[in-house]
C-alpha atoms as a PDB file:
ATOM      1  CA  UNK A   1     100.632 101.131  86.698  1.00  0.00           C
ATOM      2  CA  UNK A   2     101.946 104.208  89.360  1.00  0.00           C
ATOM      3  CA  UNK A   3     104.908 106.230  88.775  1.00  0.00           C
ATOM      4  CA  UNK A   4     107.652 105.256  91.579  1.00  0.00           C
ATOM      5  CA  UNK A   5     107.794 107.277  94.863  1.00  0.00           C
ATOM      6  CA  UNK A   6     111.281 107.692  96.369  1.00  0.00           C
ATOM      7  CA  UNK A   7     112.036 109.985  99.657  1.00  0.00           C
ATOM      8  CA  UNK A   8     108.750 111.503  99.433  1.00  0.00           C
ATOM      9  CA  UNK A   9     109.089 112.429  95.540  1.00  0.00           C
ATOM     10  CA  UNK A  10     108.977 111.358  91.928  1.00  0.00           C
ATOM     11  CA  UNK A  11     111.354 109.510  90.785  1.00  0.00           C
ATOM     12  CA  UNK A  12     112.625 110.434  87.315  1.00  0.00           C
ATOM     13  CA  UNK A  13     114.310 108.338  83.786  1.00  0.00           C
ATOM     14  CA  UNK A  14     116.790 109.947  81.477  1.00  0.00           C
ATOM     15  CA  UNK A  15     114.561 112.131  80.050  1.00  0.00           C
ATOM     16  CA  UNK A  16     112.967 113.464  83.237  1.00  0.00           C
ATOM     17  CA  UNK A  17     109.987 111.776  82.857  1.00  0.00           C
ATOM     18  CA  UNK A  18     108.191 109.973  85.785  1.00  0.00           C
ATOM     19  CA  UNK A  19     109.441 106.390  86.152  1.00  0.00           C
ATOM     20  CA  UNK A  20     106.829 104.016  85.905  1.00  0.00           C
ATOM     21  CA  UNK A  21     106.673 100.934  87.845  1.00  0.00           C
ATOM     22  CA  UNK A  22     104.066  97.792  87.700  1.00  0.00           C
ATOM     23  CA  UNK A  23     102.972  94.463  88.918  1.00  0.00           C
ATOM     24  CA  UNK A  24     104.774  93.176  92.338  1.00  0.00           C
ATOM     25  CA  UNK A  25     106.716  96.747  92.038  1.00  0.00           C
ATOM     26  CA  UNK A  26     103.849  98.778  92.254  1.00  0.00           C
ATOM     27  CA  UNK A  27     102.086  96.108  95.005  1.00  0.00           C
ATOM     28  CA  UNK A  28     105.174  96.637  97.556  1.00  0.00           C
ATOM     29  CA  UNK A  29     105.495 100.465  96.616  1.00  0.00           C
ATOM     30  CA  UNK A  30     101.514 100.190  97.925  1.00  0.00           C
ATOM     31  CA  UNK A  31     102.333  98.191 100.425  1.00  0.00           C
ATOM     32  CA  UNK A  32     105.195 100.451 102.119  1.00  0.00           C
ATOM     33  CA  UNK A  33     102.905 103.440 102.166  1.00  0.00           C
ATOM     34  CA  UNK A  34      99.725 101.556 103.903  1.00  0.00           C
ATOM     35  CA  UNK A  35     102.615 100.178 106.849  1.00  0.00           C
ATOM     36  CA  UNK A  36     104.243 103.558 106.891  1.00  0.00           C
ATOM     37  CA  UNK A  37     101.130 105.847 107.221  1.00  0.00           C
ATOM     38  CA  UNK A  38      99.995 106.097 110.444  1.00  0.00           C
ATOM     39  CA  UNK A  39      96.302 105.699 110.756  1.00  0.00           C
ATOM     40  CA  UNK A  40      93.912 108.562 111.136  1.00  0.00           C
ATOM     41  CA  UNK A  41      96.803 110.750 109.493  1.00  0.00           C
ATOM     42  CA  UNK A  42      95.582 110.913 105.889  1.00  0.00           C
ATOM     43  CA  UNK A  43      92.912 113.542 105.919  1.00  0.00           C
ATOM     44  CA  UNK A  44      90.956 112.430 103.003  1.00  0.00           C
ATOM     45  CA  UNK A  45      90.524 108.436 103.972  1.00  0.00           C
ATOM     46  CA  UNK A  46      90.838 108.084 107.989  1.00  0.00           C
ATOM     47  CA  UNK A  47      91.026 104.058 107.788  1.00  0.00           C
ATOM     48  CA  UNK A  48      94.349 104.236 105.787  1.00  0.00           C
ATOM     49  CA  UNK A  49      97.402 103.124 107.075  1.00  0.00           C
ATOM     50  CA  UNK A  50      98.216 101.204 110.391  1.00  0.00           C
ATOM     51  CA  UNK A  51      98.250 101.271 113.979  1.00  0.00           C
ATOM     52  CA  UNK A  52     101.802 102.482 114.762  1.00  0.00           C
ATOM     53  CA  UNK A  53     100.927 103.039 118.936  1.00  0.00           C
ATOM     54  CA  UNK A  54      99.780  99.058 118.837  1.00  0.00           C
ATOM     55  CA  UNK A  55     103.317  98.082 117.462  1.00  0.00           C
ATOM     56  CA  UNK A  56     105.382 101.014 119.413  1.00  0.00           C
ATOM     57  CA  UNK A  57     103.707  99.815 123.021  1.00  0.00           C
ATOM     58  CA  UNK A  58     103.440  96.473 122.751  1.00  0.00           C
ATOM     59  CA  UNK A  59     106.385  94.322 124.437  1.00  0.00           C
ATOM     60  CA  UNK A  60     106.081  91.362 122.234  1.00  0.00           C
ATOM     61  CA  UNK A  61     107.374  93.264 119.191  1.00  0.00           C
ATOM     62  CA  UNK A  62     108.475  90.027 117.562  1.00  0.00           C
ATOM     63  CA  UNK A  63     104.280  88.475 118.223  1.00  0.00           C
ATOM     64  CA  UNK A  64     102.386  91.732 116.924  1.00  0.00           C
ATOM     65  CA  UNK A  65     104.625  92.876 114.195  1.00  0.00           C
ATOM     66  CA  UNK A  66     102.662  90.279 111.724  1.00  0.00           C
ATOM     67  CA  UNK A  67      99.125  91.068 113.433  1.00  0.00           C
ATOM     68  CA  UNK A  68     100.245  94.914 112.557  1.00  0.00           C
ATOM     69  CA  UNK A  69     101.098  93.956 108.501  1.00  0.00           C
ATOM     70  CA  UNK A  70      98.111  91.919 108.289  1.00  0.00           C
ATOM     71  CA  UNK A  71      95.895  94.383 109.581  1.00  0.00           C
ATOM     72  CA  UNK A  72      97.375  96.983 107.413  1.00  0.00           C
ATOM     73  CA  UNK A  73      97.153  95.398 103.987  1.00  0.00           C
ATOM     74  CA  UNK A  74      93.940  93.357 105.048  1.00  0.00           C
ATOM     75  CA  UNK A  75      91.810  95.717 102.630  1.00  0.00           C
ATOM     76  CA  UNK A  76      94.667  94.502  99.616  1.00  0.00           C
ATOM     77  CA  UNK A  77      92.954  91.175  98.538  1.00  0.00           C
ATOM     78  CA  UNK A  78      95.497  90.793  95.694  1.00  0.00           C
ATOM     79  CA  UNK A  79      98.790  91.088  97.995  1.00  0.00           C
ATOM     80  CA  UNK A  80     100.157  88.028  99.834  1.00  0.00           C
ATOM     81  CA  UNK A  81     102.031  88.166 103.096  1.00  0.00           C
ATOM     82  CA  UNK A  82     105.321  86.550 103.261  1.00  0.00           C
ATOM     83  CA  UNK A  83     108.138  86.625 105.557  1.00  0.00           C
ATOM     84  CA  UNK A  84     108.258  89.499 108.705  1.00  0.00           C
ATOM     85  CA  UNK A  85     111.706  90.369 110.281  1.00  0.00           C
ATOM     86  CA  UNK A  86     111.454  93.356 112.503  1.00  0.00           C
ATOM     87  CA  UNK A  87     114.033  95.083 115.251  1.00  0.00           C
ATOM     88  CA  UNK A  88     113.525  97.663 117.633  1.00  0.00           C
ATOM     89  CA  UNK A  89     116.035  99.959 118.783  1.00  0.00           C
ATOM     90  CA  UNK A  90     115.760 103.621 120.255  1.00  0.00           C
ATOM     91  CA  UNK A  91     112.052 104.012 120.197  1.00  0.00           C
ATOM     92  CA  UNK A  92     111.804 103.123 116.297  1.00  0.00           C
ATOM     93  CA  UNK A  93     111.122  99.888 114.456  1.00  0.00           C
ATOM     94  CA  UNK A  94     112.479  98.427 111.238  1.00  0.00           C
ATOM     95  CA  UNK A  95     110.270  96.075 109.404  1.00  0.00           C
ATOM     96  CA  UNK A  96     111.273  94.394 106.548  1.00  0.00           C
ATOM     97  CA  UNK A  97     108.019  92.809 105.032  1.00  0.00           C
ATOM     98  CA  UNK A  98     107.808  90.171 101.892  1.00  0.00           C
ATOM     99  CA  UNK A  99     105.062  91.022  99.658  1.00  0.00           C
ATOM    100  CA  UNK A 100     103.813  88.669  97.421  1.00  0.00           C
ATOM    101  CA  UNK A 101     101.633  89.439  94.263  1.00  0.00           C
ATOM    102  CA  UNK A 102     100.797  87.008  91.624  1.00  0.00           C
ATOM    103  CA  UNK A 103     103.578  84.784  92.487  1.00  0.00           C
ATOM    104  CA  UNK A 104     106.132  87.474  92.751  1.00  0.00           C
ATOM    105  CA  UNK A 105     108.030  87.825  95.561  1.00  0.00           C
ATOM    106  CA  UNK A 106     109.542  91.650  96.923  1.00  0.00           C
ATOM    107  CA  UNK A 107     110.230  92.827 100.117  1.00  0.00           C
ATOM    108  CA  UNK A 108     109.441  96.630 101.906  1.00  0.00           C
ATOM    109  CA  UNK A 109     111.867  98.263 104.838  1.00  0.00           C
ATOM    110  CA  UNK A 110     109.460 100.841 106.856  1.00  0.00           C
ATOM    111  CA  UNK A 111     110.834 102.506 109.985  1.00  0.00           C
ATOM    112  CA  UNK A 112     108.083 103.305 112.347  1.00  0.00           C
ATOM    113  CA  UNK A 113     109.172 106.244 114.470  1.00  0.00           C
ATOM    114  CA  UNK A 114     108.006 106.318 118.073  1.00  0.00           C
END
């Protein structure tokens, strides 16, 4: 169980109470922070998040992008990889990633800023 994230903040129910979110929801909601985080940028755990400069410099976007989610959710055990569609365009790229946990299916959009 996590409470759900949205722009960078809490999202809130009727009553202003944190909205909770579970299963495959909270899986992808993990799953967009570990591919969005750059790695070395979280002060308290170093090893979190992903290699942004490997998928930013490397020419075969379309080859790496996969290598780059596996690598990031490889310490996830529980969380499946599905499909990976990904477009670069002005020094950014768009991922959209399918995350599968426990036979649920949901997918993640992360831009990657150059």
């Amino acid at each position: 169980m996590d409470t759900l994230i949205n722009n960078g903040d809490f999202e809130t129910d009727s009553r202003g109470y944190p909205f909770v979110i579970r299963s495959a929801d909270e899986a992808c909601q993990r799953a967009s922070f570990l591919l969005a985080t750059k790695k070395g940028s979280f002060i308290y755990d170093r090893s979190l998040g992903s290699d942004h400069d490997y998928l930013l410099e490397n020419a075969d976007i379309e080859g790496c992008a996969r290598l780059f989610c596996e690598e990031a959710l490889s310490q996830q055990r529980e969380i499946s990889l599905g499909s990976v569609n990904v477009e670069k365009a002005e020094g950014r790229v768009r991922l959209s990633v399918e995350i599968i946990f426990n036979g649920e299916s949901r997918f993640a959009e992360v831009i990657i800023n150059g």
